[in-house]
C-alpha atoms as a PDB file:
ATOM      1  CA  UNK A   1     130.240 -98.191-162.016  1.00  0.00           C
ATOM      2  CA  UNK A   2     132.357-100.608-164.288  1.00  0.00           C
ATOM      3  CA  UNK A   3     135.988-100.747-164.099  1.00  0.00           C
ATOM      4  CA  UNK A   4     136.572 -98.936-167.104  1.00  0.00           C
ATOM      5  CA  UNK A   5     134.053 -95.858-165.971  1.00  0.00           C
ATOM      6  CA  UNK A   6     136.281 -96.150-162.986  1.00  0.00           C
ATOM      7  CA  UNK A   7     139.534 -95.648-164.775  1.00  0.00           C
ATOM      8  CA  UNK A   8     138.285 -93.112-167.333  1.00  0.00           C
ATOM      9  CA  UNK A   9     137.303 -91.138-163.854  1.00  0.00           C
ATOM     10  CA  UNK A  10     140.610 -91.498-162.453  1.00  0.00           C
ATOM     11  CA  UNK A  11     142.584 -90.687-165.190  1.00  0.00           C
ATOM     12  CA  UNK A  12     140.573 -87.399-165.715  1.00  0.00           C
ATOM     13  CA  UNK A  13     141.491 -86.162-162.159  1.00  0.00           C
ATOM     14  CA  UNK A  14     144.873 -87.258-162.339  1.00  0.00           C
ATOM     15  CA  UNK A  15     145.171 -84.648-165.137  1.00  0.00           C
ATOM     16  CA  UNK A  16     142.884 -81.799-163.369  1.00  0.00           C
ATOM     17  CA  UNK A  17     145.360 -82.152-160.528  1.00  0.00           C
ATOM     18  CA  UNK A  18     147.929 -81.646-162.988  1.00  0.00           C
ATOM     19  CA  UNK A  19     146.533 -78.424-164.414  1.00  0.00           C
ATOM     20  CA  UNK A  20     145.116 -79.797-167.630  1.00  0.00           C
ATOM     21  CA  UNK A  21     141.680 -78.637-167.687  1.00  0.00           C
ATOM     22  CA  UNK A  22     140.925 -78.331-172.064  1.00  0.00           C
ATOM     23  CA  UNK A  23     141.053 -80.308-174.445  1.00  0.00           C
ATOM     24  CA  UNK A  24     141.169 -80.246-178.108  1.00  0.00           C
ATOM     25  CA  UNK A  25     138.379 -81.875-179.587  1.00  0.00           C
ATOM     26  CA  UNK A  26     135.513 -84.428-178.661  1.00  0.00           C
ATOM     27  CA  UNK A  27     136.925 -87.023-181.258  1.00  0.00           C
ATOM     28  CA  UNK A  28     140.052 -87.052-183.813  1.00  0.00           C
ATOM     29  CA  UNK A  29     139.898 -84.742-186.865  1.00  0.00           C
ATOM     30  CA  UNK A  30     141.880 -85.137-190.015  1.00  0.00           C
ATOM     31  CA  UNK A  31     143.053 -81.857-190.702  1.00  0.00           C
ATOM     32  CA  UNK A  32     145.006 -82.356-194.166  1.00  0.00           C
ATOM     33  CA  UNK A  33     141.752 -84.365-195.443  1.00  0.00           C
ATOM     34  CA  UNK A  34     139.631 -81.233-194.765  1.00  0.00           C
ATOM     35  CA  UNK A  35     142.046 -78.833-196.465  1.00  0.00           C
ATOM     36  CA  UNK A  36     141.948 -80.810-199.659  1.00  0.00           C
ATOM     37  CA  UNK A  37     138.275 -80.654-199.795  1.00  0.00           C
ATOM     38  CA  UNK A  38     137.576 -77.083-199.026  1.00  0.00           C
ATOM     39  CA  UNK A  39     138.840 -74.194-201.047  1.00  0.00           C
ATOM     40  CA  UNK A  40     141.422 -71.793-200.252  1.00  0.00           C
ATOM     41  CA  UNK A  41     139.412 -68.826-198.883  1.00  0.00           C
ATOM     42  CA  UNK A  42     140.531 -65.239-199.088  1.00  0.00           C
ATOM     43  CA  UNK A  43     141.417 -63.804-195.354  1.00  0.00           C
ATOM     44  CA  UNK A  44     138.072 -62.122-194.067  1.00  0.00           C
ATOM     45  CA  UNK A  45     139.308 -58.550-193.125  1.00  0.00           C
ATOM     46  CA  UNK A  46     139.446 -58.182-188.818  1.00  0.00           C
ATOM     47  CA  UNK A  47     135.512 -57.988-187.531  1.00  0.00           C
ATOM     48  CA  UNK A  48     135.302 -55.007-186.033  1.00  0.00           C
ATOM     49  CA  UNK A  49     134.321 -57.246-182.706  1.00  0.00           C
ATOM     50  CA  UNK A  50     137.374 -59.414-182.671  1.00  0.00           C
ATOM     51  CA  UNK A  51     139.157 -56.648-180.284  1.00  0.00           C
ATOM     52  CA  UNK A  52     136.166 -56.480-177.930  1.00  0.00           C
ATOM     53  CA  UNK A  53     136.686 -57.350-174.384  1.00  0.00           C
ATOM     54  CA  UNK A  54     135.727 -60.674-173.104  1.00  0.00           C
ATOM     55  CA  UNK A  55     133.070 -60.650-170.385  1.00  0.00           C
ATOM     56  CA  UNK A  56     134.389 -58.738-167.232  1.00  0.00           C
ATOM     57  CA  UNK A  57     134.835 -60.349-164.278  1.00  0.00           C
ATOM     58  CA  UNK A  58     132.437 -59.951-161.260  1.00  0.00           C
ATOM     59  CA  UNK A  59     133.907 -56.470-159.367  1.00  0.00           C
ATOM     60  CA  UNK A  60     133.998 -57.617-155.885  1.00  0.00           C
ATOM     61  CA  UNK A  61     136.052 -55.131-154.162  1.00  0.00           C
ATOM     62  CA  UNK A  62     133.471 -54.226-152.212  1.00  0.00           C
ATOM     63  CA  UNK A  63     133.049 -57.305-150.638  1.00  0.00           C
ATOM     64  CA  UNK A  64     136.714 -57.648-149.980  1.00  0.00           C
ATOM     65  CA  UNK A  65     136.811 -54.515-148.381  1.00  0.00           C
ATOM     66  CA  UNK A  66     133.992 -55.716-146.134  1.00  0.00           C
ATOM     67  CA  UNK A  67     135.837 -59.083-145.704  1.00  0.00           C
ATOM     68  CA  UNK A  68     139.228 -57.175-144.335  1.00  0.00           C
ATOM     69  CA  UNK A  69     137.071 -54.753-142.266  1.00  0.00           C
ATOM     70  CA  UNK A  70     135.286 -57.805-140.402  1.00  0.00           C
ATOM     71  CA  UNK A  71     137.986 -60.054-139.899  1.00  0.00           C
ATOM     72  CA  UNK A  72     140.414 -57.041-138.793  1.00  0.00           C
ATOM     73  CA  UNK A  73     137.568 -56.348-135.884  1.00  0.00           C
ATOM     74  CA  UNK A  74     137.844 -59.929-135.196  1.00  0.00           C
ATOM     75  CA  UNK A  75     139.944 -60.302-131.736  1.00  0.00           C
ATOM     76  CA  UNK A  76     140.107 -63.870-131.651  1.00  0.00           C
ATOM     77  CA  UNK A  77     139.189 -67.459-133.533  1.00  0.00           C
ATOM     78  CA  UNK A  78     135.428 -67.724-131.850  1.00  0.00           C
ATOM     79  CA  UNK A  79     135.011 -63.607-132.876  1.00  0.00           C
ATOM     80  CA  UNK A  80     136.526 -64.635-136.415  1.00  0.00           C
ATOM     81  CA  UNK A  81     134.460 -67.372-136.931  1.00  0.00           C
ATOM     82  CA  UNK A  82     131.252 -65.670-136.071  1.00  0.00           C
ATOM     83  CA  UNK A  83     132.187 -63.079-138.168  1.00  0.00           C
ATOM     84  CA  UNK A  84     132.542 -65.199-140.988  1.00  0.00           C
ATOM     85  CA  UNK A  85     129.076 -67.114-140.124  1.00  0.00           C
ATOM     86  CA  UNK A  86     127.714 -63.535-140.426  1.00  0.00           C
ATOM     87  CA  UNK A  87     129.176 -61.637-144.253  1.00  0.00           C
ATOM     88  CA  UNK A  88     126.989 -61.912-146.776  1.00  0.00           C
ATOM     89  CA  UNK A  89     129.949 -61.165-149.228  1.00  0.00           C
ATOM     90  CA  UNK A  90     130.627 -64.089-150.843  1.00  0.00           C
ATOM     91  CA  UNK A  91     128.132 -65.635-153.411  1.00  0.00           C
ATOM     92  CA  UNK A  92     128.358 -68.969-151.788  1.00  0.00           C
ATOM     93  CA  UNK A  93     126.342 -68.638-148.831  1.00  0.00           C
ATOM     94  CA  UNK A  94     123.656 -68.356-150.990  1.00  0.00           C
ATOM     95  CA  UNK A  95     123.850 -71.243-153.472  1.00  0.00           C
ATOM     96  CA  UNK A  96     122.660 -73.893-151.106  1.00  0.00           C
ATOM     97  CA  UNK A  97     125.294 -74.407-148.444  1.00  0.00           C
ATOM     98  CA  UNK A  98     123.963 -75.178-145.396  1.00  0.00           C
ATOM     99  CA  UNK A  99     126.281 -73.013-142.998  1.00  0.00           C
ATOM    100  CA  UNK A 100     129.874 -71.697-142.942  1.00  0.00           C
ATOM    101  CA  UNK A 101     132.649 -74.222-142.313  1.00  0.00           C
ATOM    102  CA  UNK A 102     135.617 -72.502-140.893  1.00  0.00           C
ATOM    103  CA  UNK A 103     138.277 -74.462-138.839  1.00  0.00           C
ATOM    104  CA  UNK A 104     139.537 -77.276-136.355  1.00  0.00           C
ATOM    105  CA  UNK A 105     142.497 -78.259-134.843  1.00  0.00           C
ATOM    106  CA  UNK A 106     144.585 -76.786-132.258  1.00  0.00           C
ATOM    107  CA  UNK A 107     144.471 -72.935-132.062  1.00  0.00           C
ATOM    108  CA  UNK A 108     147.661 -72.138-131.427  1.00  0.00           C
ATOM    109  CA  UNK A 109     149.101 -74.869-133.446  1.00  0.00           C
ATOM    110  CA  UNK A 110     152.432 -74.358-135.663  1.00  0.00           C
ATOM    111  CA  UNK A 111     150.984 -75.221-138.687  1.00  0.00           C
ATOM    112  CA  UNK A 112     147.951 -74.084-140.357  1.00  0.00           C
ATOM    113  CA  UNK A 113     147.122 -76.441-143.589  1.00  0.00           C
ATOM    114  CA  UNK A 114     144.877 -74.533-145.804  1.00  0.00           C
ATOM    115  CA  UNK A 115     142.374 -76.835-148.017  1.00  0.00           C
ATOM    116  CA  UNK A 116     140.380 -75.746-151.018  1.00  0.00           C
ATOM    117  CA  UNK A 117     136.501 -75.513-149.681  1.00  0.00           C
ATOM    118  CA  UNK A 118     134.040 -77.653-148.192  1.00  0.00           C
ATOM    119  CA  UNK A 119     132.400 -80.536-149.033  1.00  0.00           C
ATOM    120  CA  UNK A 120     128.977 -82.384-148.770  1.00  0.00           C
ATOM    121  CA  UNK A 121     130.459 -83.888-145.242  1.00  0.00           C
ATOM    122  CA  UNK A 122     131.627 -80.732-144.306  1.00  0.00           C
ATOM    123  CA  UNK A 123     128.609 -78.469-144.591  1.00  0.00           C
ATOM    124  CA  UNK A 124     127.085 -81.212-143.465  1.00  0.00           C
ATOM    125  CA  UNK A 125     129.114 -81.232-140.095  1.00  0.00           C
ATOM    126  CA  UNK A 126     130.348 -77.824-139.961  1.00  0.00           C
ATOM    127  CA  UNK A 127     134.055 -78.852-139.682  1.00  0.00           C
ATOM    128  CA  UNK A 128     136.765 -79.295-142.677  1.00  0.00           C
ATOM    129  CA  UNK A 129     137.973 -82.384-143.748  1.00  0.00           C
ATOM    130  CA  UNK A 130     135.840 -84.904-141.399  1.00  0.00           C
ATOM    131  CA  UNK A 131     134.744 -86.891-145.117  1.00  0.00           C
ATOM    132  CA  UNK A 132     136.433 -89.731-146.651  1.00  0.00           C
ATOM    133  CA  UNK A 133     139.517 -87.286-147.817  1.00  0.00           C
ATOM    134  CA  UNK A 134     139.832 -85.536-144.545  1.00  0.00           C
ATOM    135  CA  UNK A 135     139.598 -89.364-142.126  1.00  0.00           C
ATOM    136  CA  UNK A 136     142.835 -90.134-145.136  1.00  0.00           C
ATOM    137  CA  UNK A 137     144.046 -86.320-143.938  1.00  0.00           C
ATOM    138  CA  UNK A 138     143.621 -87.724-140.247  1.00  0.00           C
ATOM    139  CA  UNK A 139     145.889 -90.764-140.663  1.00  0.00           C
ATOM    140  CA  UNK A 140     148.374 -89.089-142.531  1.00  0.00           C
ATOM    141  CA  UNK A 141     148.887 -86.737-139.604  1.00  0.00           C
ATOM    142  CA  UNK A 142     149.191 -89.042-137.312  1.00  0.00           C
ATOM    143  CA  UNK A 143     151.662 -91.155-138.368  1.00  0.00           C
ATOM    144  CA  UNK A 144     153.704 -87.889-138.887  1.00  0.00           C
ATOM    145  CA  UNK A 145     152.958 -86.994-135.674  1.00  0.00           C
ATOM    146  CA  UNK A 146     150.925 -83.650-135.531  1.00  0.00           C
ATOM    147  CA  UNK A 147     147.835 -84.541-134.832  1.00  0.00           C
ATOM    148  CA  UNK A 148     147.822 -81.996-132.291  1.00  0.00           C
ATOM    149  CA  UNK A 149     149.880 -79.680-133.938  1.00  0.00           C
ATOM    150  CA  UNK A 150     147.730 -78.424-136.577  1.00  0.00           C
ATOM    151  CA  UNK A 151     145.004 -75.849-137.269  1.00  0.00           C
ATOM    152  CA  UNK A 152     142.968 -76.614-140.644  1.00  0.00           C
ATOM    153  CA  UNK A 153     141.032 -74.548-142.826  1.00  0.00           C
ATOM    154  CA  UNK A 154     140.142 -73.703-146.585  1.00  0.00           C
ATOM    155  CA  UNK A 155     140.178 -70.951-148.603  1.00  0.00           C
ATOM    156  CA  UNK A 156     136.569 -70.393-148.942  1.00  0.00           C
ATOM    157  CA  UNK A 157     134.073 -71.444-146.120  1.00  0.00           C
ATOM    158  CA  UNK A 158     130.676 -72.399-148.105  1.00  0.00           C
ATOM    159  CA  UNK A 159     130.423 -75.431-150.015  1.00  0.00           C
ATOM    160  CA  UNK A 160     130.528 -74.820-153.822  1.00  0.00           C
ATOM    161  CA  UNK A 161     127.658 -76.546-155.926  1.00  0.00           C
ATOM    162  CA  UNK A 162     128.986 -79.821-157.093  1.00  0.00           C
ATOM    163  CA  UNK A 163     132.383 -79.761-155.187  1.00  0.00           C
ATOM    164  CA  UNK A 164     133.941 -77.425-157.919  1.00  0.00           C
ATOM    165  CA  UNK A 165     136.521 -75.859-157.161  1.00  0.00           C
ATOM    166  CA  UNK A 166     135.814 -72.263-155.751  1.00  0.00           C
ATOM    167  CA  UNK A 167     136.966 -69.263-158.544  1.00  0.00           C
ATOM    168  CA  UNK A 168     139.395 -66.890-158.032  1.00  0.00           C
ATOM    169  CA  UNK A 169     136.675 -64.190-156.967  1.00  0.00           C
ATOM    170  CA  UNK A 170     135.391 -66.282-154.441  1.00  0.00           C
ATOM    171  CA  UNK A 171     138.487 -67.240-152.946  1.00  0.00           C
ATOM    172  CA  UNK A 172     139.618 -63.680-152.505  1.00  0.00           C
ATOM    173  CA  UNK A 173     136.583 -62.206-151.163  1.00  0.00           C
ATOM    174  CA  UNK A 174     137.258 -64.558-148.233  1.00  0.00           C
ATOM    175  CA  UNK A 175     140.890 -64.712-148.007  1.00  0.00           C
ATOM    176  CA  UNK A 176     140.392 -61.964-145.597  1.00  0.00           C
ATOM    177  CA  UNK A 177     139.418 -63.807-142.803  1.00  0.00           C
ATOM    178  CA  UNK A 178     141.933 -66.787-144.395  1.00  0.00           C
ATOM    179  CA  UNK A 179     144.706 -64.621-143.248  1.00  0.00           C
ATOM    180  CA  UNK A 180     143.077 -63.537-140.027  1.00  0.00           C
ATOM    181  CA  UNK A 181     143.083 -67.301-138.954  1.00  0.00           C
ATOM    182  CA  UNK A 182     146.693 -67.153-139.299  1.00  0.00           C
ATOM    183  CA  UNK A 183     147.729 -64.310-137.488  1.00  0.00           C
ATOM    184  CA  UNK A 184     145.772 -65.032-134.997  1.00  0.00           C
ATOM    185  CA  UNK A 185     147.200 -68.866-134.799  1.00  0.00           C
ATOM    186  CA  UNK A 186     150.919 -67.460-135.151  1.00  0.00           C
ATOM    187  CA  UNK A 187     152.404 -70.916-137.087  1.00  0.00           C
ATOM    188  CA  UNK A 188     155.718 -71.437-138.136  1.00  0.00           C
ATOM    189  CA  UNK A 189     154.397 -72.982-141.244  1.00  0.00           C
ATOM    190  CA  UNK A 190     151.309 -73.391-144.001  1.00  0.00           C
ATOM    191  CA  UNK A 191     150.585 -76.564-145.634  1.00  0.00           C
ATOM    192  CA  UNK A 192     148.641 -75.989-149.031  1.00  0.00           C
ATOM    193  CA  UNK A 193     146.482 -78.635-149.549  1.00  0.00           C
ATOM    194  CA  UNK A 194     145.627 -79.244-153.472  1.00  0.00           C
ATOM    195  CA  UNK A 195     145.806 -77.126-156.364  1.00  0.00           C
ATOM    196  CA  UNK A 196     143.233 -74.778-156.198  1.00  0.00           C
ATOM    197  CA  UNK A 197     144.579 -73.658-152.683  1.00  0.00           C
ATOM    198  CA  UNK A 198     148.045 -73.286-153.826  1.00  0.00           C
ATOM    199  CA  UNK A 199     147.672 -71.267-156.673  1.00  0.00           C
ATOM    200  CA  UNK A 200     145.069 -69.202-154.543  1.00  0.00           C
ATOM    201  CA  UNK A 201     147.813 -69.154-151.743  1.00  0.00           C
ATOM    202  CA  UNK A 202     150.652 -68.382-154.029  1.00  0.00           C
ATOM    203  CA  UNK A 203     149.428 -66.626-156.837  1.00  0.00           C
ATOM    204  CA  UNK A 204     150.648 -69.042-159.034  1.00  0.00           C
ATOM    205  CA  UNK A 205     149.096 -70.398-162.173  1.00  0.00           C
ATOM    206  CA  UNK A 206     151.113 -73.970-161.941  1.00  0.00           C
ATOM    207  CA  UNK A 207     149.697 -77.459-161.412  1.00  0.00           C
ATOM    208  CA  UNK A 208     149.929 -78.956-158.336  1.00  0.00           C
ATOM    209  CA  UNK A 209     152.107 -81.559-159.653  1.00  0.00           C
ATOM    210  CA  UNK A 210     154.679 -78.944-160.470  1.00  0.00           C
ATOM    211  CA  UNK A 211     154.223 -76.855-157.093  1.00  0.00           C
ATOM    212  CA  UNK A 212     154.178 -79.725-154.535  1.00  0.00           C
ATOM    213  CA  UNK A 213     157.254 -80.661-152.334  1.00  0.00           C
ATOM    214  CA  UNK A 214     158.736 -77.289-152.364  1.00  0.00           C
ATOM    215  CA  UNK A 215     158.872 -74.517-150.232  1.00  0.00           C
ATOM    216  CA  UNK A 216     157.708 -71.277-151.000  1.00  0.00           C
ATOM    217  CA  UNK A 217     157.459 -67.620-149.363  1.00  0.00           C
ATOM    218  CA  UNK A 218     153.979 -66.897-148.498  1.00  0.00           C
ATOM    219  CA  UNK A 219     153.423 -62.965-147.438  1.00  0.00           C
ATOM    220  CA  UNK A 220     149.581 -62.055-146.440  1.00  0.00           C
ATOM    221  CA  UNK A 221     148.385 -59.002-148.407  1.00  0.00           C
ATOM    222  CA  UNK A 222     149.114 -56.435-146.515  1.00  0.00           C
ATOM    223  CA  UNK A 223     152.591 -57.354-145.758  1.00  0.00           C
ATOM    224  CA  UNK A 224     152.608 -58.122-141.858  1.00  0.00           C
ATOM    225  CA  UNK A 225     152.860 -61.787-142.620  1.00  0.00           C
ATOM    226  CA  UNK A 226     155.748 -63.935-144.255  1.00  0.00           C
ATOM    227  CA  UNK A 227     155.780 -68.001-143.685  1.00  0.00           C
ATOM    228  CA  UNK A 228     157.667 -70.908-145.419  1.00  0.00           C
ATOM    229  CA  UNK A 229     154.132 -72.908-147.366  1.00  0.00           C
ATOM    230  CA  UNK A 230     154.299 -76.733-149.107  1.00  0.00           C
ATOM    231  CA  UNK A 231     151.554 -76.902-151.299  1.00  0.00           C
ATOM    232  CA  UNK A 232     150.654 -81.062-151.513  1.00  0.00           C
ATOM    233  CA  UNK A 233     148.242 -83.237-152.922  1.00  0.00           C
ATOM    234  CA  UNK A 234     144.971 -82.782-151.783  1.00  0.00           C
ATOM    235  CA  UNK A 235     143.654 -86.751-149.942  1.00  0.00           C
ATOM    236  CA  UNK A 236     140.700 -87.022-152.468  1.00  0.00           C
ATOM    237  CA  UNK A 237     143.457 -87.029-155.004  1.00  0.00           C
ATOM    238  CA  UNK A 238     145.026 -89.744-153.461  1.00  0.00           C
ATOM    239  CA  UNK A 239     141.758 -91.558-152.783  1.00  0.00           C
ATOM    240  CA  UNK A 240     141.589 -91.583-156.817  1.00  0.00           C
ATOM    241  CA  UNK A 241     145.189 -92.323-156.968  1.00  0.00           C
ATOM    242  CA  UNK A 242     146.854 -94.593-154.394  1.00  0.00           C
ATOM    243  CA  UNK A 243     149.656 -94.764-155.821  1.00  0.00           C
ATOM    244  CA  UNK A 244     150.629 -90.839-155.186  1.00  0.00           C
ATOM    245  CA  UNK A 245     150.796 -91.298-151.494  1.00  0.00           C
ATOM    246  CA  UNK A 246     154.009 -91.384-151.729  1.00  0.00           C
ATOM    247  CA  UNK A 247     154.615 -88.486-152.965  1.00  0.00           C
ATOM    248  CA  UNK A 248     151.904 -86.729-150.519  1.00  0.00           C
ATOM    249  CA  UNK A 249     153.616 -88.915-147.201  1.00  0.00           C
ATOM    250  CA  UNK A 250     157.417 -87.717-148.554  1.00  0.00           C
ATOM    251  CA  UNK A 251     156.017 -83.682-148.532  1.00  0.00           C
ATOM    252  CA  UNK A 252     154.811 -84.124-144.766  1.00  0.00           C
ATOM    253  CA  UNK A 253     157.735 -85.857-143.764  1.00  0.00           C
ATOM    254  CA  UNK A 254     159.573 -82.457-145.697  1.00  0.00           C
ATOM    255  CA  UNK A 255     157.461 -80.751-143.697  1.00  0.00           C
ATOM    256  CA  UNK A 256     157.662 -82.299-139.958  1.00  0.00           C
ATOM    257  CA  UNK A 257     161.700 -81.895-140.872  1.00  0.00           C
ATOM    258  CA  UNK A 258     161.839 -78.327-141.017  1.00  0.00           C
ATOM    259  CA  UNK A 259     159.109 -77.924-138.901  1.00  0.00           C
ATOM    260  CA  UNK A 260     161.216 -79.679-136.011  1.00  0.00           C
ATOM    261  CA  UNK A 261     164.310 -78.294-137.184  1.00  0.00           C
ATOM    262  CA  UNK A 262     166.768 -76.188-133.914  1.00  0.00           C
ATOM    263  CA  UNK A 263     165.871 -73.162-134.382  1.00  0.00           C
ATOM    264  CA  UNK A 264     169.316 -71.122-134.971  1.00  0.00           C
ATOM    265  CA  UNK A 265     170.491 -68.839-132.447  1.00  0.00           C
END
């Protein structure tokens, strides 16, 4: 690919990361050259289908419901993750992933880090973050020192088509079983890795370069569940652009702070 391909690819996921995802036009317009040429027109009176709704979004409280009921029966990380393996719920078993990708790491670890969804390694493997991002993920740990002190996951378990990111239906038909995996690891806290994980996390409809490095109060949806979460940057961000590491290696540090904080008495 030539260098400027390279760049033009870069800069584009710099911004996606950032939250920027439109943009105005496909090249320049001249907007006070086109007035002069066209005619004032008289204002067209409201079409009667300006006020009609936009096309409804895919009703998927059913599967939810399914979701909770499965991953509540679920007594333990093997039972969850067959139980996962098994719901039909979410659309993207079926749009040519290979098999469900739940988890590694330590099960009783005190953090959980929470990634988007799979990728082409991953349903390949079976495992999150064993790719190019999540070997980056590995060394990053390490030199924080919790290698063994974390449990990883996503918030969706089927790889979507192309990488993109999984929608906000599909990541709440399986959130579920996302919040399953954490009561039943019991951290003390929840990384978020990337944007499309932290907004799922925390409801929030910021970029990730606005949400990472601070703490916020994550509470599971039924209430039983309250934890300190960091969203970061997600490693194939920082594959793209080197240069943020330093931003990703000064959250985990953040993080391994509080994490090994006295606890108060």
């Amino acid at each position: 690919m030539p260098a400027d391909a390279r760049a033009m690819e870069s800069l584009l996921a710099f911004w996606a990361e950032a939250g920027v995802d439109l943009t105005y036009a496909d090249a320049p317009v001249n907007r006070l050259a086109e007035r002069k040429r066209a005619a004032p027109a008289p204002r067209p009176a409201v079409a009667a289908t300006q006020n009609r709704p936009g096309p409804a979004e895919p009703d998927v409280s059913g599967a939810v419901a399914d979701a909770r009921r499965l991953a509540a029966e679920a007594a333990d990380l093997p039972a969850l993750a067959a139980a996962i393996a098994a719901f039909d719920g979410c659309g993207l078993k079926f749009e040519g992933a290979r098999q469900a990708v739940f988890s590694r790491g330590a099960p009783d670890a005190p953090v959980v880090i929470v990634g988007e969804g799979p990728g082409a390694d991953e349903d390949a493997q079976g495992q999150p973050f064993v790719g190019r991002a999540g070997k980056l993920l590995d060394r990053m740990l390490a030199a924080a020192g919790l290698t063994d002190r974390v449990f990883i996951t996503n918030t969706v378990f089927w790889r979507p088509p192309g990488n993109r990111n999984p929608t906000a239906q599909e990541q709440l038909v399986c959130q579920p079983f996302v919040e399953r995996a954490i009561a039943l690891v019991q951290p003390k806290l929840l990384l978020l890795v990337g944007g499309a994980s932290a907004k799922s996390m925390l409801q929030s409809g910021d970029g990730i370069l606005s949400l990472r490095g601070r703490w916020f109060d994550w509470t599971a949806g039924d209430g039983t569940i309250a934890l300190p979460a960091m969203p970061t940057l997600h490693p194939a961000f920082l594959l793209r652009q080197p240069a943020a590491k330093k931003r990703a290696w000064a959250d985990l540090l953040l993080l391994v702070d509080r994490l090994d904080r006295p606890e108060r008495g």
